[in-house]
Protein backbone atom coordinates (compact mmCIF):
# COMPACT_ATOMS: atom_id res chain seq x y z
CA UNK A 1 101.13 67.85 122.08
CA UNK A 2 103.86 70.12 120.48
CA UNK A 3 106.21 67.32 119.66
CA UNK A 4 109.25 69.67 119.89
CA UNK A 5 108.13 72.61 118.40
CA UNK A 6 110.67 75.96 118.72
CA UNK A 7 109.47 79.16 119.83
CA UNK A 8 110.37 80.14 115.81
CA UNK A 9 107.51 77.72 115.24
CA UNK A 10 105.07 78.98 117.60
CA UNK A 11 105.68 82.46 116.58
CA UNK A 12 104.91 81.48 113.30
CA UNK A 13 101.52 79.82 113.88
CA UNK A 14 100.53 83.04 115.96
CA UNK A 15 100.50 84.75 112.46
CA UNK A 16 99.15 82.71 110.59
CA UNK A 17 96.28 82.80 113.13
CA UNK A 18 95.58 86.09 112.80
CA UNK A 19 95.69 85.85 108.67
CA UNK A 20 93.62 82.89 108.01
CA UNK A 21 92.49 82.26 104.39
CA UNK A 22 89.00 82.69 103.38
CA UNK A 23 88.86 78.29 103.22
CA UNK A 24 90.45 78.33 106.81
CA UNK A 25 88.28 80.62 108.65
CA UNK A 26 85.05 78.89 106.79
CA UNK A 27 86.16 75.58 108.46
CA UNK A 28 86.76 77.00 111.78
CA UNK A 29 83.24 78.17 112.27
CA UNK A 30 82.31 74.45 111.94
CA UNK A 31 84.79 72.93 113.70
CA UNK A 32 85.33 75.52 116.46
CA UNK A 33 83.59 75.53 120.17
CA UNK A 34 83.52 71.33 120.21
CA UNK A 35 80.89 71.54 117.47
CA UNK A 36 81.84 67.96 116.46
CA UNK A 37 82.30 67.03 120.08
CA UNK A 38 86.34 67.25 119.94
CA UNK A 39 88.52 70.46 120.49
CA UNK A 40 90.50 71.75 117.55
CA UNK A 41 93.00 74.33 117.57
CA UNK A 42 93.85 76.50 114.70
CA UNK A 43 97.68 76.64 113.69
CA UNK A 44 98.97 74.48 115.41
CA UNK A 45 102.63 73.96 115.95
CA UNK A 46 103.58 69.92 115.66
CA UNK A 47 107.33 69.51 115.66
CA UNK A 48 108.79 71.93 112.98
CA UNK A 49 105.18 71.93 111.11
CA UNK A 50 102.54 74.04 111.46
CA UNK A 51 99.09 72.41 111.14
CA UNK A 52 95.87 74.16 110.15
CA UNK A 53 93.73 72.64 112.49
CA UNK A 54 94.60 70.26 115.26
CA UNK A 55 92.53 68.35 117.27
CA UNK A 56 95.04 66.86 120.00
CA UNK A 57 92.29 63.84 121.64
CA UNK A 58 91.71 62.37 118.52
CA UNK A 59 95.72 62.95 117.26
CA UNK A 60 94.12 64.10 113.56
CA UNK A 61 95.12 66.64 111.43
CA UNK A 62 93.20 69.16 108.89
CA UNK A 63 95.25 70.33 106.62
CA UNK A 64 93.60 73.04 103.94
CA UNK A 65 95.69 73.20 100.39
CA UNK A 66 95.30 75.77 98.24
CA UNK A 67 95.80 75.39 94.58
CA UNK A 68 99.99 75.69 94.93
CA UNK A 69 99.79 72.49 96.51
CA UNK A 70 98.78 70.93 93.00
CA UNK A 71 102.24 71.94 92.04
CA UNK A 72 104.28 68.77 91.68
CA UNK A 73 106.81 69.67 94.19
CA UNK A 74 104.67 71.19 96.99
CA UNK A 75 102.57 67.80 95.89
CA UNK A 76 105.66 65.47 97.55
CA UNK A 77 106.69 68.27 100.24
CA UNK A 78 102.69 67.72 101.21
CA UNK A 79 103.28 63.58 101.24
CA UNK A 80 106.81 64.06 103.11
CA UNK A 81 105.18 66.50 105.61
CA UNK A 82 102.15 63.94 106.18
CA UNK A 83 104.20 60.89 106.40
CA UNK A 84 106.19 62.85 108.94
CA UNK A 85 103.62 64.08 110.93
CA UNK A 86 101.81 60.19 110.85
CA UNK A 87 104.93 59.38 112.59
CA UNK A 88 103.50 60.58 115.48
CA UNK A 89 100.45 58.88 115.36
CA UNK A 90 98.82 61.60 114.23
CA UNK A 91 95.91 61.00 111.14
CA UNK A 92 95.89 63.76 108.62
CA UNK A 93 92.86 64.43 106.10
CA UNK A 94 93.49 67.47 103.43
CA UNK A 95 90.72 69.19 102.05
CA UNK A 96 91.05 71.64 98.76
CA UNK A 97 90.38 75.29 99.30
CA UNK A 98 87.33 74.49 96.34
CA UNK A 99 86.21 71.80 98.58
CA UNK A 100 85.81 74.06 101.90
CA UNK A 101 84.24 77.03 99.73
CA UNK A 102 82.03 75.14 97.31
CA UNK A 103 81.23 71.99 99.09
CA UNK A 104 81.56 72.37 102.84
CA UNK A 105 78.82 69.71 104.05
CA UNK A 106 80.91 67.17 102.15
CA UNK A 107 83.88 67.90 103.96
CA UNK A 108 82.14 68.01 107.45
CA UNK A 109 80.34 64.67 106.80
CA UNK A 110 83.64 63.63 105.78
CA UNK A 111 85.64 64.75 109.31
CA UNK A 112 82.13 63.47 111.02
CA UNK A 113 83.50 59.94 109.79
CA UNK A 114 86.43 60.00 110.25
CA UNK A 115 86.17 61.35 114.01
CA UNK A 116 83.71 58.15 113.96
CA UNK A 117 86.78 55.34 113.26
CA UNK A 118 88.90 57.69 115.86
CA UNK A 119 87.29 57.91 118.48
């Protein structure tokens, strides 16, 4: 479930977890307590990543990207980290910080179908 992750790494998701974003903790009270019939955890070590929200029976990925990640660097370290990651067999859907704010029924009808083709 951890896929190698160091104790560096887990240490490292621990804080994050207690300093969500504003996006991030909007999301969780969706997705927490099994509301879409599947268990996610927030920051969750996978291998020497750390991903927003993990939801280990369905092997998918939520990944929340604030506007740096429309910076054409953190834009390929974003695609290197998700091909990595798929090489687990894990699916990963990313979601903008606007989209989570502004548009949040969009993005759960979107995780609705994709937990649909997963399951």
């Amino acid at each position: 479930m951890y896929y190698g992750a160091t104790p560096a790494i887990f240490e490292n998701a621990k804080l994050l977890r207690n300093n969500q974003t504003l996006s991030e903790r909007k999301l969780w009270n969706y997705i927490n307590k099994k509301q879409l019939g599947f268990k996610f955890r927030r920051q969750h070590p996978i291998s020497t990543f750390i991903a927003d929200f993990y939801c280990h029976e369905l092997k998918l990925v939520i990944e929340v990207d604030g506007a740096y990640h429309l910076d054409k660097e953190q834009n390929e370290n974003d695609r290197l980290r998700t091909k990595e990651i798929e090489e687990f067999g894990i699916k990963v859907v990313r979601f903008t910080n606007d989209q989570v704010i502004n548009q949040i029924n969009f993005v759960i009808n979107s995780l609705k179908k994709k937990i649909l083709i997963l399951k």
